[in-house]
Protein backbone atom coordinates (compact mmCIF):
# COMPACT_ATOMS: atom_id res chain seq x y z
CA UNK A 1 0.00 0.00 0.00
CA UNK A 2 1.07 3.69 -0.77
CA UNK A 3 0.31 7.06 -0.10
CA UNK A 4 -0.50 9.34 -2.99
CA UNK A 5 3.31 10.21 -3.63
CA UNK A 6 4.10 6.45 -4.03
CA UNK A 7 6.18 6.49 -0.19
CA UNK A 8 5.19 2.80 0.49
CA UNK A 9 3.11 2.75 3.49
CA UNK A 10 4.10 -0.85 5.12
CA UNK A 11 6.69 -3.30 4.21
CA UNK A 12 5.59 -6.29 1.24
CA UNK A 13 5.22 -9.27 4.50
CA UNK A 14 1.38 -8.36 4.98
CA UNK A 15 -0.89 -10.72 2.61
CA UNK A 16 -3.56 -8.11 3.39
CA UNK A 17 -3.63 -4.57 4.08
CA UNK A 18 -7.00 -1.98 4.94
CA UNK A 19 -6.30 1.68 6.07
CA UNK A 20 -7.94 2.56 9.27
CA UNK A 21 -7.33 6.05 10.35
CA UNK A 22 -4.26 8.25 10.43
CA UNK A 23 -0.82 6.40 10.67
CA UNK A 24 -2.83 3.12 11.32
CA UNK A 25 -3.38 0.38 8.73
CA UNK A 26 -5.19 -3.44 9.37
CA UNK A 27 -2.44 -5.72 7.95
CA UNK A 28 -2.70 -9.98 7.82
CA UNK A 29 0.01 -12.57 7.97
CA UNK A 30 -1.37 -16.06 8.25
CA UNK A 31 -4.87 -15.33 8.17
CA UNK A 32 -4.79 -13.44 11.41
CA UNK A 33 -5.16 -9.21 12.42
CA UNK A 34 -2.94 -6.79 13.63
CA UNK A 35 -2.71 -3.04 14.01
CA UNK A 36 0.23 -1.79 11.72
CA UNK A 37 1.60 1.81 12.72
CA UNK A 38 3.10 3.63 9.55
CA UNK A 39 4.42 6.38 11.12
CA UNK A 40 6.93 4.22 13.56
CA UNK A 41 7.10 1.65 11.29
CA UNK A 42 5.89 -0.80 13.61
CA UNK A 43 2.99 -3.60 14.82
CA UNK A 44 1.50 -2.14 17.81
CA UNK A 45 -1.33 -4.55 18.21
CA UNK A 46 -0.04 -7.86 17.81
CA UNK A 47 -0.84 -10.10 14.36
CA UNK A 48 -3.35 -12.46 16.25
CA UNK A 49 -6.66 -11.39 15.91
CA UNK A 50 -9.67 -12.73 13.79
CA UNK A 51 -10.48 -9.14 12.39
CA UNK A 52 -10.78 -5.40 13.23
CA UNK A 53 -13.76 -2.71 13.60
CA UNK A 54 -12.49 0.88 13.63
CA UNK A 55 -14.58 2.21 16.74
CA UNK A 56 -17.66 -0.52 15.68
CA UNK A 57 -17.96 1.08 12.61
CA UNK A 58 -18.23 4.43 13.10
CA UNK A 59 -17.53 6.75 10.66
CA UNK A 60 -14.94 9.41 12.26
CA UNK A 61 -12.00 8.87 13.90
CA UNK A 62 -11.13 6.88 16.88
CA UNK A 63 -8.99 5.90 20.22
CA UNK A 64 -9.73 2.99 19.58
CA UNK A 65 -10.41 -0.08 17.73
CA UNK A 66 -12.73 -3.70 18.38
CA UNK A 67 -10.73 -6.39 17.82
CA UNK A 68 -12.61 -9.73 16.69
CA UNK A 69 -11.07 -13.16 18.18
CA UNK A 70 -12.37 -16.77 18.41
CA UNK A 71 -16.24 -15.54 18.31
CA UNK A 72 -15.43 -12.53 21.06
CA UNK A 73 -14.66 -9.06 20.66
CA UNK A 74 -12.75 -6.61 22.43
CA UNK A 75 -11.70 -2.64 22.81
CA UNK A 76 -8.44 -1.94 22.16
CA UNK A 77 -6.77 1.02 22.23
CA UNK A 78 -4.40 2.46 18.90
């Protein structure tokens, strides 16, 4: 994935990456979730999780995200 300059936005490893908000893109290895911080270049939330909601779905910006695992979900904060 890349910004609108062509800077790429998080290294070629992910199989899957969705922007969420900011510096903070979804990315997948293995089937599984993490949180992917562009701007440290960095996984903050660890690749485990079944899936992500950015604040349940709401359409602004958030603190935080819901993270989906085994059938459960939780708030986390980004």
């Amino acid at each position: 994935m890349c910004d609108t300059t062509g800077k790429m936005l998080a290294p070629l490893r992910f199989s899957d990456i969705g922007y969420l908000d900011g510096n903070f893109l979804d990315v997948s290895q293995n089937g599984k979730w993490g949180i992917y911080n562009s701007g440290t270049d960095s996984v903050v939330i660890p690749i485990q999780y079944d899936g992500f909601d950015l604040c349940g779905g709401c359409s602004h910006s958030a603190d935080y995200v819901l993270a989906h695992y085994l059938f459960r979900a939780k708030v986390v904060n980004v």
